[in-house]
C-alpha atoms as a PDB file:
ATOM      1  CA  UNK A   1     179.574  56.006 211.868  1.00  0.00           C
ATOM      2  CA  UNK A   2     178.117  52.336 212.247  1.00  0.00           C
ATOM      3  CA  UNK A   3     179.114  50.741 215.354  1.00  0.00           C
ATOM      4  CA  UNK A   4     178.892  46.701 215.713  1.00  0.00           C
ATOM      5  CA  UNK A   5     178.536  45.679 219.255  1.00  0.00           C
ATOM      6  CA  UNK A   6     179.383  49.351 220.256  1.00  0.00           C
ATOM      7  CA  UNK A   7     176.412  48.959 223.039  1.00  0.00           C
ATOM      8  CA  UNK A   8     176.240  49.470 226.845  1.00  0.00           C
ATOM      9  CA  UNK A   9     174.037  48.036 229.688  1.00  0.00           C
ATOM     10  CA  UNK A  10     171.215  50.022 230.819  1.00  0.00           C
ATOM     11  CA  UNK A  11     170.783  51.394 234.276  1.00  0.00           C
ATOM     12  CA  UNK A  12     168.057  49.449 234.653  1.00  0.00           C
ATOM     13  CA  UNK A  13     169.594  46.033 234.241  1.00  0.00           C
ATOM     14  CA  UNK A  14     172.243  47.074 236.378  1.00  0.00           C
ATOM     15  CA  UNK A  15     170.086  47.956 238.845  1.00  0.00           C
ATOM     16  CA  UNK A  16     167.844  44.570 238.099  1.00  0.00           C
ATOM     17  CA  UNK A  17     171.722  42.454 238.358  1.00  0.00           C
ATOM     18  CA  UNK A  18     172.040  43.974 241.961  1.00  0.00           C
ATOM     19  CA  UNK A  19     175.023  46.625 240.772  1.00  0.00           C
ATOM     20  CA  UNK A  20     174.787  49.645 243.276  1.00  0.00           C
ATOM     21  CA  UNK A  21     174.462  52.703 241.121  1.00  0.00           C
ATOM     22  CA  UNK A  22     176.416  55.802 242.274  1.00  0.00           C
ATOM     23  CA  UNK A  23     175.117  58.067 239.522  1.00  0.00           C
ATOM     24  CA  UNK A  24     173.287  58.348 235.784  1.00  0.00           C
ATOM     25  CA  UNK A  25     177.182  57.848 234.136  1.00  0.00           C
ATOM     26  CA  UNK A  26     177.921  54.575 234.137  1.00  0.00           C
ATOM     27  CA  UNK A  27     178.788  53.052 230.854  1.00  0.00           C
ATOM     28  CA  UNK A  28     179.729  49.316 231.394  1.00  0.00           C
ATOM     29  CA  UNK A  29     179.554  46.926 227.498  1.00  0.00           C
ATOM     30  CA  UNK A  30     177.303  44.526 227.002  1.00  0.00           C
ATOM     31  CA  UNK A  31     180.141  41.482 227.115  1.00  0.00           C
ATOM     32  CA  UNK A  32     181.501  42.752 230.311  1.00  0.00           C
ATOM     33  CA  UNK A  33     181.231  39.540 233.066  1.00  0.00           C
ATOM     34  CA  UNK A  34     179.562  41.076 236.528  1.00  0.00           C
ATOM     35  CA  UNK A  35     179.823  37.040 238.708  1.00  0.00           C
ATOM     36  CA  UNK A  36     178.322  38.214 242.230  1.00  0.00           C
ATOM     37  CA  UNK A  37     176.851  41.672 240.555  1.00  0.00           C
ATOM     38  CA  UNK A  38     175.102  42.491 244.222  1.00  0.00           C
ATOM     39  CA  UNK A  39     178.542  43.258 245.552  1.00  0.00           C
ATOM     40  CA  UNK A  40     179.760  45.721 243.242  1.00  0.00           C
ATOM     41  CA  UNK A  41     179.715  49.416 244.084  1.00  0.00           C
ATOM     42  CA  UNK A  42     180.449  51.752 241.026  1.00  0.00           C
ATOM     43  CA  UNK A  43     180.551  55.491 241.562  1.00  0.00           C
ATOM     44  CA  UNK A  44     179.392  57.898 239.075  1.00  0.00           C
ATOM     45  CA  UNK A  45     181.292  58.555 235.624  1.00  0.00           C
ATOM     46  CA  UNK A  46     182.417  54.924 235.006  1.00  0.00           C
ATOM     47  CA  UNK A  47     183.184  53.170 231.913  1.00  0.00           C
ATOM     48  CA  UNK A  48     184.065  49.361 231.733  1.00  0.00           C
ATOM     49  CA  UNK A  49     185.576  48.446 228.426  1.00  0.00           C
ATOM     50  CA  UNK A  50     184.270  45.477 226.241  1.00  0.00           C
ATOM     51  CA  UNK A  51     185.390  41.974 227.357  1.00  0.00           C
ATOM     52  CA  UNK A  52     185.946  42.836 230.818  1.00  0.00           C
ATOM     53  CA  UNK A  53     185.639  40.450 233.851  1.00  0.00           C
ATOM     54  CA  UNK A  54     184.461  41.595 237.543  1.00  0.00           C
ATOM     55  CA  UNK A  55     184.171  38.775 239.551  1.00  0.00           C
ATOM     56  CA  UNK A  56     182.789  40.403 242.963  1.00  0.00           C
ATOM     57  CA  UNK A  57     183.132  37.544 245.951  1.00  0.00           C
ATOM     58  CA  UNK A  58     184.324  40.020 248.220  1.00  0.00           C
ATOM     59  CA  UNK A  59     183.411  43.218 246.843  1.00  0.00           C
ATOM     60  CA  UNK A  60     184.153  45.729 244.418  1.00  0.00           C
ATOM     61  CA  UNK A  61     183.681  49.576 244.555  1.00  0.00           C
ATOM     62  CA  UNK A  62     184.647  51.451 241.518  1.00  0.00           C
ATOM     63  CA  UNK A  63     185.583  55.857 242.526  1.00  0.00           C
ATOM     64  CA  UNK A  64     183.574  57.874 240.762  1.00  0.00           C
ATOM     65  CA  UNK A  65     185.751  58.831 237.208  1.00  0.00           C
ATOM     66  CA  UNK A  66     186.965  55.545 237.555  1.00  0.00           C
ATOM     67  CA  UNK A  67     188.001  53.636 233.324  1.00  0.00           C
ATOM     68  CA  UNK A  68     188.478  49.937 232.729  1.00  0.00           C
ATOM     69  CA  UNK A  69     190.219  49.350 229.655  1.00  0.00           C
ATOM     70  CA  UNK A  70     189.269  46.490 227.692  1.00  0.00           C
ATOM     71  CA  UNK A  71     190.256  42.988 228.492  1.00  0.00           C
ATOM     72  CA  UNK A  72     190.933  43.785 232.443  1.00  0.00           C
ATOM     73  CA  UNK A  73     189.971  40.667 235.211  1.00  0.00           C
ATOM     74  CA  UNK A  74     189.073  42.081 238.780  1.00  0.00           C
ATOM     75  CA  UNK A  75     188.817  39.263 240.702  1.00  0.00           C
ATOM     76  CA  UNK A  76     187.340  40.194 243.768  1.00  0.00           C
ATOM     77  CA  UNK A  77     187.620  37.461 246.300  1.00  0.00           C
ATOM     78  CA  UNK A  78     189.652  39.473 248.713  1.00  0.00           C
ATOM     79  CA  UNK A  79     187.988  42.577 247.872  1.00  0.00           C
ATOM     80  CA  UNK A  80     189.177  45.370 245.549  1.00  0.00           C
ATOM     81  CA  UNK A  81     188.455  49.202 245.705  1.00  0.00           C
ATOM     82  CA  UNK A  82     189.770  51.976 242.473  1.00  0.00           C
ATOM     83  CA  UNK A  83     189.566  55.376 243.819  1.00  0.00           C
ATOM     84  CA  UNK A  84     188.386  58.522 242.216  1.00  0.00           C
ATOM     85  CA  UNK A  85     190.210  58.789 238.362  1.00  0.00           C
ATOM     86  CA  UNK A  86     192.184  55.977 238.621  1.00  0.00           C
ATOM     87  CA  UNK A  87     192.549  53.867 235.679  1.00  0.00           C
ATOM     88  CA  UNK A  88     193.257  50.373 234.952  1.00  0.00           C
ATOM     89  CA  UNK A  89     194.605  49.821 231.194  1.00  0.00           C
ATOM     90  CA  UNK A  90     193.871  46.985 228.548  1.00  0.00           C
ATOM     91  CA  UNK A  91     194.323  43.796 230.041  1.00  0.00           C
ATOM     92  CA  UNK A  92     195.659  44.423 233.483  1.00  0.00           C
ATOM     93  CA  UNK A  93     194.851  41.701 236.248  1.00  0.00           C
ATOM     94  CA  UNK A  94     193.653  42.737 239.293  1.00  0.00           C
ATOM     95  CA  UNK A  95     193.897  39.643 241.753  1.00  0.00           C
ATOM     96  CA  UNK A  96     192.615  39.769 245.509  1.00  0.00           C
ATOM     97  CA  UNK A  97     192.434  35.936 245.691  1.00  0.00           C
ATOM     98  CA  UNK A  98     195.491  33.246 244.542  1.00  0.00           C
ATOM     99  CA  UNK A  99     195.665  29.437 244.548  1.00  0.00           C
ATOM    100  CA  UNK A 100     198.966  28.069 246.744  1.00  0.00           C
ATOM    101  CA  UNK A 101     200.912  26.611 243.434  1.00  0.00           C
ATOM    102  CA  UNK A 102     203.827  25.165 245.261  1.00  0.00           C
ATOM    103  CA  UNK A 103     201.855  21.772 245.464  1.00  0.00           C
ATOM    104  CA  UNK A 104     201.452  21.235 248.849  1.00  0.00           C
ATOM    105  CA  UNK A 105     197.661  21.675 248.228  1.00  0.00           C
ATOM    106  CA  UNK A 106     195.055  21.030 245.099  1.00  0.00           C
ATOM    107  CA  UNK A 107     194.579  24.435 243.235  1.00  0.00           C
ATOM    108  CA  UNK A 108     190.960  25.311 241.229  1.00  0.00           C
ATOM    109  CA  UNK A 109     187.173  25.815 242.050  1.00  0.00           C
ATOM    110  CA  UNK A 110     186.274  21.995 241.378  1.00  0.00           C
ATOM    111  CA  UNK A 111     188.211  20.796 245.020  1.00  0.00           C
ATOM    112  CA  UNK A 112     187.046  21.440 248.486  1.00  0.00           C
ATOM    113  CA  UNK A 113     188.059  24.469 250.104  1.00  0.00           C
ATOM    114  CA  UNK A 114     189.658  22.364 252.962  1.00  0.00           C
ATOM    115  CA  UNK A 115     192.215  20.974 249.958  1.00  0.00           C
ATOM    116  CA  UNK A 116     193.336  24.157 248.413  1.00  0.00           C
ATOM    117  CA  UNK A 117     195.445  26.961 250.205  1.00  0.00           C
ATOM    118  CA  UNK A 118     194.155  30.337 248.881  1.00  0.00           C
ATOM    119  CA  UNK A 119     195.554  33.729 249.636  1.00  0.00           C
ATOM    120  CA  UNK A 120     192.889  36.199 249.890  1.00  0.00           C
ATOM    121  CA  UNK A 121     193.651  39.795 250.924  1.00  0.00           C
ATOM    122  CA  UNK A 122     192.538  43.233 249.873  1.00  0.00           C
ATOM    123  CA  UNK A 123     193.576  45.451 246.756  1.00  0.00           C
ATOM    124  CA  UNK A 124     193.570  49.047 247.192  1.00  0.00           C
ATOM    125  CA  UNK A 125     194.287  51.129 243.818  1.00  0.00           C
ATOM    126  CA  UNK A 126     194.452  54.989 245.076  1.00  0.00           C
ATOM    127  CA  UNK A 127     192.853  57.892 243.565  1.00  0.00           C
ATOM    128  CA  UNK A 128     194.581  59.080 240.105  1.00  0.00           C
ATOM    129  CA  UNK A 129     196.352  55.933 240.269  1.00  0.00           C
ATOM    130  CA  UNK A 130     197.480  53.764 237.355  1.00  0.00           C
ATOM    131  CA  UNK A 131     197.734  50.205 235.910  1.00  0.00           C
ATOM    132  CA  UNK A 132     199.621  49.561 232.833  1.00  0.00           C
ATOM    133  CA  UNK A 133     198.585  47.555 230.124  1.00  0.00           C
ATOM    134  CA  UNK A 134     199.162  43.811 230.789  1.00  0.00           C
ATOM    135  CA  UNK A 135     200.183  44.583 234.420  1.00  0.00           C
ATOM    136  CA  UNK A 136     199.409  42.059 237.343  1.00  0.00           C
ATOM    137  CA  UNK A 137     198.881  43.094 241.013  1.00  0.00           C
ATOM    138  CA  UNK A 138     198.699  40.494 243.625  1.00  0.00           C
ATOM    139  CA  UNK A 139     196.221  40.112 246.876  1.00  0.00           C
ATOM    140  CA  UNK A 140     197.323  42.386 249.494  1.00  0.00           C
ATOM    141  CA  UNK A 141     198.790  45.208 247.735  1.00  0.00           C
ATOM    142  CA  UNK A 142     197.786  49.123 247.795  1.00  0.00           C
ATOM    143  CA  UNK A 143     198.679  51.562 245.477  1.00  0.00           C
ATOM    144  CA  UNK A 144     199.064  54.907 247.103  1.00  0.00           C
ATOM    145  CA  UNK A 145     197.316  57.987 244.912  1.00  0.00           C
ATOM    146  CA  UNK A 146     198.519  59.235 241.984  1.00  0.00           C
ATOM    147  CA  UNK A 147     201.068  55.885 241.649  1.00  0.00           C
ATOM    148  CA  UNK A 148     201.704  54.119 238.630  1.00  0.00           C
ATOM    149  CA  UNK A 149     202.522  50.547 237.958  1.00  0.00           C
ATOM    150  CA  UNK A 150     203.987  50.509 234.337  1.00  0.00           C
ATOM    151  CA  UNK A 151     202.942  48.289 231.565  1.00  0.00           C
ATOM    152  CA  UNK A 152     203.768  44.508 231.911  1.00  0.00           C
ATOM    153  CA  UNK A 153     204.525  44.883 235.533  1.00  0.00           C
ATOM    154  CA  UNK A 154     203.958  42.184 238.308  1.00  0.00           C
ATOM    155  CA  UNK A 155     203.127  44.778 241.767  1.00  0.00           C
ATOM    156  CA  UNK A 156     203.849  42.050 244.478  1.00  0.00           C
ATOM    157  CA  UNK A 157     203.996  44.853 247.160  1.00  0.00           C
ATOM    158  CA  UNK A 158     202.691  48.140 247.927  1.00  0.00           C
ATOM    159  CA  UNK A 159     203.657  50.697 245.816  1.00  0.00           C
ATOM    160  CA  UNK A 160     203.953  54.384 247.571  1.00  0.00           C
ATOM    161  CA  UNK A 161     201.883  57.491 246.585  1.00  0.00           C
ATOM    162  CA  UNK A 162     203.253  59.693 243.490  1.00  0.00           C
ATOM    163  CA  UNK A 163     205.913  57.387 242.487  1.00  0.00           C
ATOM    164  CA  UNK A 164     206.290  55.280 239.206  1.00  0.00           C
ATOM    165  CA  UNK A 165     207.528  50.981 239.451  1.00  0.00           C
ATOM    166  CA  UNK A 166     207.727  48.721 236.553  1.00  0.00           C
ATOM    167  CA  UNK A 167     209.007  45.438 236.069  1.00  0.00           C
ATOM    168  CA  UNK A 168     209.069  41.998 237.046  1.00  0.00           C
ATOM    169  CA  UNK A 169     209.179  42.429 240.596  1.00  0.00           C
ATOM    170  CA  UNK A 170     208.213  45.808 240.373  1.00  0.00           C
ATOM    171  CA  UNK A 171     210.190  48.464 241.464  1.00  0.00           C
ATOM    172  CA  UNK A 172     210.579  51.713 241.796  1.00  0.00           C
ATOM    173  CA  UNK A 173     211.879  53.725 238.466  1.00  0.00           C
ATOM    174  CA  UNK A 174     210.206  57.629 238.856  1.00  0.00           C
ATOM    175  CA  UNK A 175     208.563  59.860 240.464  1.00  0.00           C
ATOM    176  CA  UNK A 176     205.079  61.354 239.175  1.00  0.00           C
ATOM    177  CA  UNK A 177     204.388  65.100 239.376  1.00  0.00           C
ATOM    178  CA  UNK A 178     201.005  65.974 240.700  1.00  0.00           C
ATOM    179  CA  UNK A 179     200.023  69.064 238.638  1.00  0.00           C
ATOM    180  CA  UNK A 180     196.712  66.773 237.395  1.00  0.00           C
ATOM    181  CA  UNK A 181     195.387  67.490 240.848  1.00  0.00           C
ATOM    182  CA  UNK A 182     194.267  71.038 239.616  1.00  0.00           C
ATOM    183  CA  UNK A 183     192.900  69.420 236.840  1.00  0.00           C
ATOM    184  CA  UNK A 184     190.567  67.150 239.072  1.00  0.00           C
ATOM    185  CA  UNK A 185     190.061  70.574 241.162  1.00  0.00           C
ATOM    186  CA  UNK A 186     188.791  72.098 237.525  1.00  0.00           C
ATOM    187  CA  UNK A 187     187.180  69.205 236.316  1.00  0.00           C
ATOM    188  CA  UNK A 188     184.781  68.999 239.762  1.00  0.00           C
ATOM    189  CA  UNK A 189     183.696  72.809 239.828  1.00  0.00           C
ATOM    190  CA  UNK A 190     183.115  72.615 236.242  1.00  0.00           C
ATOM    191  CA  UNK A 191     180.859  69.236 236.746  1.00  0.00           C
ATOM    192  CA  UNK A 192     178.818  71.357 239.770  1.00  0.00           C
ATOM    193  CA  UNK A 193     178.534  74.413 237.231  1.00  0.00           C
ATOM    194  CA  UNK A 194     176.739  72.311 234.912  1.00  0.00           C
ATOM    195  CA  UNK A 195     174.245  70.853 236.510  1.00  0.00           C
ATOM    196  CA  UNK A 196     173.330  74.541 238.409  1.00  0.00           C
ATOM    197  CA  UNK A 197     170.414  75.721 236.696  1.00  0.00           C
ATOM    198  CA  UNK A 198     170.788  79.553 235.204  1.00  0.00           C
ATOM    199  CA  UNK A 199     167.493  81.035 235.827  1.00  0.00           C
END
């Protein structure tokens, strides 16, 4: 099978960018965006999709079994952690920092900070969490573990451990069963059996 653009950055250039390397599993594409590269933190088994966009002013630490579909923005300017096999579908927006709209102030890079009124707080996605396809979530909010925010959702608010919101606000519409915690239980003794050398 030919693959066209099918490749992904070396550890070494990582490394060379400033990207702190949590382990040898890290497959991020070449035409993924890393803006402020010394500030991101990825754990080991990563993947980061083609066409991606981390932009790292405040930080960004990626769990360790941690995907980013294609097409997914992680603006960082607030600061965003993904915990351990969470996963952040094609084209979901991930926004620690927001421009005031409302026009009482000028909105964009190209002003002086002292003109704009930008809203920078903190994004927490939990561990086996999940953002749908297209979804947006706003500076400030946490997703407990194992929560979901469905596809083409906007998460203006925290959204509690194990359950299941979609929308426009979001809401809450389910509940998530946790029987994928004995696969991560699996999944991590199988992992340490591996790498145990047999004699």
């Amino acid at each position: 099978m030919q693959k066209y653009h099918g490749d992904f950055l070396p550890r070494a250039e990582l490394e060379r960018l400033g990207v702190e390397c949590g382990g040898e599993d890290i497959l991020i594409h070449v035409s993924a965006v890393l803006v402020y590269a010394e500030k991101i933190r990825i754990g080991n088994h990563v993947r980061i999709d083609p066409f991606c966009v981390l932009s790292a002013g405040g930080g960004i630490t990626l769990g360790q079994h941690v995907h980013l579909a294609a097409h997914c923005t992680l603006i960082g300017g607030g600061g965003i952690s993904v915990g351990d096999f969470a996963g952040v579908s094609h084209g979901a927006k991930l926004l620690s920092a927001s421009d005031d709209f409302s026009g009482r102030y000028l909105s964009g890079p190209t002003v002086f900070d002292d003109f704009r009124g930008v809203t920078q707080a903190p994004i927490h996605v939990g561990r086996h969490a999940v953002i749908g396809a297209g979804s947006v979530l706003l500076p400030g909010v946490t997703l407990g573990d194992g929560a979901i925010v469905g596809a083409l959702s906007l998460a203006r608010e925290d959204v509690p451990p194990w359950t299941i919101w979609g929308g426009i606000p979001a809401r809450q519409i389910g509940e998530r069963r946790k029987d994928l915690l004995e696969f991560e239980k699996a999944q991590r003794e199988r992992s340490a059996n591996a790498r145990t050398p047999t004699g």
